[in-house]
Protein backbone atom coordinates (compact mmCIF):
# COMPACT_ATOMS: atom_id res chain seq x y z
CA UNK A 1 13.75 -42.26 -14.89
CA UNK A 2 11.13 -45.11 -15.27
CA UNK A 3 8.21 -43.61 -14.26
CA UNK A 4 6.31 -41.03 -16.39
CA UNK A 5 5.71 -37.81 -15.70
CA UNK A 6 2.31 -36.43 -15.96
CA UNK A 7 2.41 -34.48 -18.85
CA UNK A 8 1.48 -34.51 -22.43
CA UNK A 9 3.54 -32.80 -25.13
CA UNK A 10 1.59 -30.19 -27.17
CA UNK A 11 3.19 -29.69 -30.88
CA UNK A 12 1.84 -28.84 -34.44
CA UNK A 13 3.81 -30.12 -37.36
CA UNK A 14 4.10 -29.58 -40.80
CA UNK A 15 6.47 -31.53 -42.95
CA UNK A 16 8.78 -32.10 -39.91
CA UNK A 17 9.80 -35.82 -40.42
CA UNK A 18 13.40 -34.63 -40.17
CA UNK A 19 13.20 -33.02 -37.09
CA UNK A 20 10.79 -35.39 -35.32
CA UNK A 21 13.39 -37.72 -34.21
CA UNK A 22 15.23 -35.32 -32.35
CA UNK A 23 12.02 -33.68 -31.02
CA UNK A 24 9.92 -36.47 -29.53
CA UNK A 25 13.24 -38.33 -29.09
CA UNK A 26 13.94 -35.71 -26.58
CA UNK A 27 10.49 -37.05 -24.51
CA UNK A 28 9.66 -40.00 -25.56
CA UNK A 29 9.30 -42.10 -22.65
CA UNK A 30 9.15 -40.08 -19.74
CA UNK A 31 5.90 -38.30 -20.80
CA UNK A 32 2.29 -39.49 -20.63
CA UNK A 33 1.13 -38.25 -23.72
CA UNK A 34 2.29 -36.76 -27.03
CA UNK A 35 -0.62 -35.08 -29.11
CA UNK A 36 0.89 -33.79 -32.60
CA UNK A 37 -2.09 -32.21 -34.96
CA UNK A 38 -0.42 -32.14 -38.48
CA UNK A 39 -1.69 -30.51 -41.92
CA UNK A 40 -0.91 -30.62 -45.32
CA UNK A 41 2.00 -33.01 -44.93
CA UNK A 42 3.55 -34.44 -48.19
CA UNK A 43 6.18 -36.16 -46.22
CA UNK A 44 5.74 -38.99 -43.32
CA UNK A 45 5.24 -36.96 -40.49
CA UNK A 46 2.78 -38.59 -39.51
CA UNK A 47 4.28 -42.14 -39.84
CA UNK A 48 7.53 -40.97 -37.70
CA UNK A 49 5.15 -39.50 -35.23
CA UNK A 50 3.38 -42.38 -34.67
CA UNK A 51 6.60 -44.49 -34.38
CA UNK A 52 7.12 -42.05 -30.85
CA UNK A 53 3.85 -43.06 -29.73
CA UNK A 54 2.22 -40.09 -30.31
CA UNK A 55 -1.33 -39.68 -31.16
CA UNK A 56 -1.30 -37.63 -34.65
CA UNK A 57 -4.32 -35.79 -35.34
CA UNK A 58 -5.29 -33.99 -39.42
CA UNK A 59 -6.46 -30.29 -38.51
CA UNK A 60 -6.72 -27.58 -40.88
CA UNK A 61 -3.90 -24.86 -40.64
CA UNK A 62 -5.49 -22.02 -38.56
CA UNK A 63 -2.07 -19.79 -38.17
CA UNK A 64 0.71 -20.40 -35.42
CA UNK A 65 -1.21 -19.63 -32.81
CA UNK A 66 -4.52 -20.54 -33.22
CA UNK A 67 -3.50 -24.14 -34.61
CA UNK A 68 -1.27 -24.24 -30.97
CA UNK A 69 -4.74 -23.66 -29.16
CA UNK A 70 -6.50 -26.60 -31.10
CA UNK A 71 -3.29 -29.04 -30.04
CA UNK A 72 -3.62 -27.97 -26.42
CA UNK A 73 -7.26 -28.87 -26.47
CA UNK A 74 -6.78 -32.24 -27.79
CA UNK A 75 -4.13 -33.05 -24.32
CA UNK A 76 -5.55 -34.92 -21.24
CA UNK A 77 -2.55 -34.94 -18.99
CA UNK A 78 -2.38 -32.84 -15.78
CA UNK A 79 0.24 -30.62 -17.27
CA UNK A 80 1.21 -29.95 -20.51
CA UNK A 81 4.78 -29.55 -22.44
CA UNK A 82 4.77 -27.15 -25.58
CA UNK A 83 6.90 -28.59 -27.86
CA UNK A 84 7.47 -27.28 -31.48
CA UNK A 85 9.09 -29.54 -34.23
CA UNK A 86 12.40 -28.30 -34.33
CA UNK A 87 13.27 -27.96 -30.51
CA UNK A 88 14.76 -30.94 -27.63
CA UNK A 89 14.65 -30.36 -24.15
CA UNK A 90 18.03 -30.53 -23.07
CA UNK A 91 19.08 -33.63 -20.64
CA UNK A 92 19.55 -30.57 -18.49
CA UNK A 93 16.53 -29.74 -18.92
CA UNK A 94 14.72 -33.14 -18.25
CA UNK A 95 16.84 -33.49 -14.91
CA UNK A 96 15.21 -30.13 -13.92
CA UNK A 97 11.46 -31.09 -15.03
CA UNK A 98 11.98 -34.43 -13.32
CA UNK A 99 13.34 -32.36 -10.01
CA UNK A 100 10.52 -30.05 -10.20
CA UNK A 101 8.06 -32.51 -9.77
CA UNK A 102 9.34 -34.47 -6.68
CA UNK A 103 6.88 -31.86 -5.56
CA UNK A 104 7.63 -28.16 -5.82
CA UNK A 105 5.37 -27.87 -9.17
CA UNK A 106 2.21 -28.13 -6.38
CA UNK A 107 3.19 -24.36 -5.82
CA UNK A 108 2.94 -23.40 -9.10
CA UNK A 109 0.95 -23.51 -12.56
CA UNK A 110 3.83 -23.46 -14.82
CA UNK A 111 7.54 -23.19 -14.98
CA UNK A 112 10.19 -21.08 -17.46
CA UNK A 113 13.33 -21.71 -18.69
CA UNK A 114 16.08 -20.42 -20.81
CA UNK A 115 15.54 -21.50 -25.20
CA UNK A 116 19.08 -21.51 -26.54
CA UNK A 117 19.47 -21.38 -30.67
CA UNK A 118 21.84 -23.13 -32.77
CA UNK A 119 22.89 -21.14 -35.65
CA UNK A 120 25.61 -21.15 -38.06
CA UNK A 121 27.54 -24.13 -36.30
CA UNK A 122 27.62 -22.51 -32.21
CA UNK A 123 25.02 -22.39 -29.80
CA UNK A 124 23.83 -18.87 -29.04
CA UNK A 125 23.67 -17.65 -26.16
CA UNK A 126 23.79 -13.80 -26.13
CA UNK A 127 22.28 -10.66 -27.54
CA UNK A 128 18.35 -10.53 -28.52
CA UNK A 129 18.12 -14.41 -28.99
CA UNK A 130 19.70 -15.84 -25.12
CA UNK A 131 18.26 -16.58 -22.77
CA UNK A 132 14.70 -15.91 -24.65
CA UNK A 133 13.33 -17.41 -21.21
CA UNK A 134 9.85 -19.42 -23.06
CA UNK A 135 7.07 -20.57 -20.40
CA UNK A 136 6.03 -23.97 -21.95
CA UNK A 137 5.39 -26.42 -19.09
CA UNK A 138 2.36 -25.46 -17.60
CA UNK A 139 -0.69 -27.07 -15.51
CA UNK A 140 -3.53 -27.62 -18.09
CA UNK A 141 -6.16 -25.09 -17.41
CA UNK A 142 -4.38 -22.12 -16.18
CA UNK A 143 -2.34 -21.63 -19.29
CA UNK A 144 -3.27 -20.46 -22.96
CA UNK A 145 -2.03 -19.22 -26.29
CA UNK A 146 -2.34 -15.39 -26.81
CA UNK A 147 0.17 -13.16 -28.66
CA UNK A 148 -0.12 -12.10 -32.28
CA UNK A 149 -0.53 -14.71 -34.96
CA UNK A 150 3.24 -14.66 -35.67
CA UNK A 151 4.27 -14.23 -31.80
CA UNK A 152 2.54 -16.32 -30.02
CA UNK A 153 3.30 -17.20 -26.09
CA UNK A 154 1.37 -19.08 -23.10
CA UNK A 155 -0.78 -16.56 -20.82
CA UNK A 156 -0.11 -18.48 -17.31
CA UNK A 157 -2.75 -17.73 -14.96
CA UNK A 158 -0.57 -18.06 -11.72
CA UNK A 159 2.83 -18.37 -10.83
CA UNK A 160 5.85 -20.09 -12.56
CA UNK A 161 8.97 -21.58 -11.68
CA UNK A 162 12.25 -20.72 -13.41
CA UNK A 163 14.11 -23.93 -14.34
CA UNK A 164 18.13 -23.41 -15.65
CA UNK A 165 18.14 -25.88 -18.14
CA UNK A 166 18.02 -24.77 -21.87
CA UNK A 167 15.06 -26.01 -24.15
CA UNK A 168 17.09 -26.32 -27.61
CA UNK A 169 15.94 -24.97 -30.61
CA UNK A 170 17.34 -25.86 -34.33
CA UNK A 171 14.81 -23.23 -35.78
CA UNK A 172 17.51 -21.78 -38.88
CA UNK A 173 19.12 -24.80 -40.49
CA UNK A 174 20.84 -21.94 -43.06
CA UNK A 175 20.68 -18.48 -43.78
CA UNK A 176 17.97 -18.97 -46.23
CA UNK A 177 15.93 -19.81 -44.02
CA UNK A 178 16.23 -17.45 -41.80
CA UNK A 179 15.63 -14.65 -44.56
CA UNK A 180 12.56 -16.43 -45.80
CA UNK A 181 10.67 -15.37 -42.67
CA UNK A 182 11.17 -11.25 -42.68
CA UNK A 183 8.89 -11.03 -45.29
CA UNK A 184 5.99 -13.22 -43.74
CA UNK A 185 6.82 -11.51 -40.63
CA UNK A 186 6.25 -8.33 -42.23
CA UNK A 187 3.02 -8.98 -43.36
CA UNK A 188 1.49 -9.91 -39.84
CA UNK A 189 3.52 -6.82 -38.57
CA UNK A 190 1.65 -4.48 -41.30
CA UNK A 191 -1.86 -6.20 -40.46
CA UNK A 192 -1.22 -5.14 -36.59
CA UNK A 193 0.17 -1.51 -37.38
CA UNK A 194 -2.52 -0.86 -39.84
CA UNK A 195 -5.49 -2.44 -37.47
CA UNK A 196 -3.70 -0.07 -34.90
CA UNK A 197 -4.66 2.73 -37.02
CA UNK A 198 -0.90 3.58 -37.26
CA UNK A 199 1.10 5.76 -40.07
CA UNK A 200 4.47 5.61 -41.53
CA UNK A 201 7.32 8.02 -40.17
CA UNK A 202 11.03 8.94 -40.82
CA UNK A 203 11.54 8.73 -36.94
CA UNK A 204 10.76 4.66 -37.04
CA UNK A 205 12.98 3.78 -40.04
CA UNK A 206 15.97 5.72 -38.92
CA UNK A 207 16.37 4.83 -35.28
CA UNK A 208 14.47 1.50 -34.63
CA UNK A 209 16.62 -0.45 -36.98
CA UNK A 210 20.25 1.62 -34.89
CA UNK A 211 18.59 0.99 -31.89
CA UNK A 212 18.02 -3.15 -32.34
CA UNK A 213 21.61 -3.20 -33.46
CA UNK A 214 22.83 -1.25 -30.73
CA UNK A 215 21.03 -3.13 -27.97
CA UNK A 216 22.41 -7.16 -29.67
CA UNK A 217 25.32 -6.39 -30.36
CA UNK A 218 26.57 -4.15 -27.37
CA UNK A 219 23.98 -3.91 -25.04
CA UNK A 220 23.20 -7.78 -24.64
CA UNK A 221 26.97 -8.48 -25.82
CA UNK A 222 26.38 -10.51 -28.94
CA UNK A 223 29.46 -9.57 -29.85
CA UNK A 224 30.30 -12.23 -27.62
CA UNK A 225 28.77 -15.08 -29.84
CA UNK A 226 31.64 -14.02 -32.94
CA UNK A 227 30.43 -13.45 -36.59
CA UNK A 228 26.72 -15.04 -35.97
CA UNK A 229 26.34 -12.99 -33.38
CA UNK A 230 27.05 -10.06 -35.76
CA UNK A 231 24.83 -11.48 -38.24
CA UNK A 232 21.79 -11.76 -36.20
CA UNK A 233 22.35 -7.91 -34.76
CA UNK A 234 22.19 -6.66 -38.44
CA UNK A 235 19.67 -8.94 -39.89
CA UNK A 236 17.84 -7.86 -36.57
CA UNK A 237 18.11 -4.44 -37.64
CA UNK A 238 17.51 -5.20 -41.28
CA UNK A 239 14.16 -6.98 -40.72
CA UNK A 240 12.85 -4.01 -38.30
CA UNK A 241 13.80 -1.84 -41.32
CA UNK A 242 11.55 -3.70 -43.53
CA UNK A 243 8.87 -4.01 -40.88
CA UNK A 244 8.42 -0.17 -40.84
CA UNK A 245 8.92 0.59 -44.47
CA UNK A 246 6.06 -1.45 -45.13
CA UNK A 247 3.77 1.29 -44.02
CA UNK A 248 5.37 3.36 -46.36
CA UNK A 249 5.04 1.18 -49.32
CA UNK A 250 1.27 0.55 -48.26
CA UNK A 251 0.48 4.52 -48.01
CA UNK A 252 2.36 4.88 -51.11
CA UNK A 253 0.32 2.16 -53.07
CA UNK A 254 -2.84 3.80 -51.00
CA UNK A 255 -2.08 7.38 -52.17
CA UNK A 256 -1.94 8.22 -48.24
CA UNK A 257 2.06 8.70 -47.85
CA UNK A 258 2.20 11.96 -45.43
């Protein structure tokens, strides 16, 4: 494919020289535009990202998704790709965006398509985490950020195409990191539940935990995906667990536990 496409490729970036390659390597080329807004970087993010062309821009960190809104408004082309640091559109992928706009994306304002996670050596592709179909190729204008601050997501106004090929994403190099995030996740979870005006039960911290097990593992056949697909079903479970006892440990620390 010579001719570019006309998109440009939304991401945010923190620290993500080592994932950059494989990133913008994945679009470099076939795009019109690659904005990347970067902050606080003590590596050379910015350096590699300029080395794909891209036009790097210093913001202050705002939170996932407000920082995603700022790096949409920077983009000029027609449509735009979101594109975080540690994902690659497949070449499956890029054969499907290139097919989709030999003229069918005139009917619509965005398109969706399956993101596939590699974790602990395999490629993922059942219980809670496959397909996780992500709408990130949209016509600028009619799509925007919304979600929580930790779960953020494009609000399409319009109609989208579903595409087959997988958008990769490398988002837990270890277990570690994986871990590391129940606890931040946590926090945004007890801002929302507490804002919500909500209290802590027995009910939510004996069956929502089961129930997320019971629906990876069996329900959406992780079992399927061997021992990481075990993993993720309990560490599923384990980080709903902690979500709800939060409440708990809040109305205990508050004096308010019923």
């Amino acid at each position: 494919m010579t001719d570019r496409l006309p998109i440009s490729v939304s991401m945010t970036a923190k620290n993500e020289a080592h994932n950059l390659p494989r990133s913008l390597g994945s679009v470099a080329g076939w795009v019109e535009e690659i904005v990347v807004v970067i902050n606080d970087c003590d590596d050379n993010t910015a350096e590699v990202a300029a080395g794909f062309g891209a036009k790097v821009i210093e913001h202050p960190w705002q939170g996932y998704r407000d920082q995603k809104k700022f790096a949409l408004a920077q983009t000029t082309s027609e449509w735009v790709l979101a594109l975080d640091a540690d994902e690659e559109v497949s070449e499956k992928l890029r054969a499907d965006i290139s097919n989709f706009f030999q003229g069918e994306h005139r009917r619509f304002n965005g398109a969706i398509f399956p993101r596939k996670v590699w974790f602990l050596g395999r490629w993922i592709t059942h219980g809670d985490w496959y397909p996780d179909l992500s709408l990130r190729l949209f016509r600028r204008g009619k799509g925007q950020w919304s979600g929580s601050p930790e779960h953020d997501k494009i609000e399409l106004a319009g109609e989208a195409k579903r595409l087959a090929g997988d958008l990769h994403h490398y988002s837990h190099p270890n277990l570690n990191s994986y871990t590391a995030k129940i606890g931040v996740f946590s926090d945004y979870f007890l801002e929302r539940q507490l804002a919500a005006g909500k209290h802590w039960s027995w009910t939510d911290c004996l069956l929502r935990p089961w129930w997320r097990f019971f629906r990876a593992y069996f329900l959406r056949r992780g079992f399927l995906d061997g021992f990481p697909g075990y993993y993720i079903a309990k560490a599923t479970a384990f980080s709903t667990l902690v979500r709800y006892s939060r409440l708990y440990e809040h109305e205990r620390d508050t004096k308010t536990v019923r």
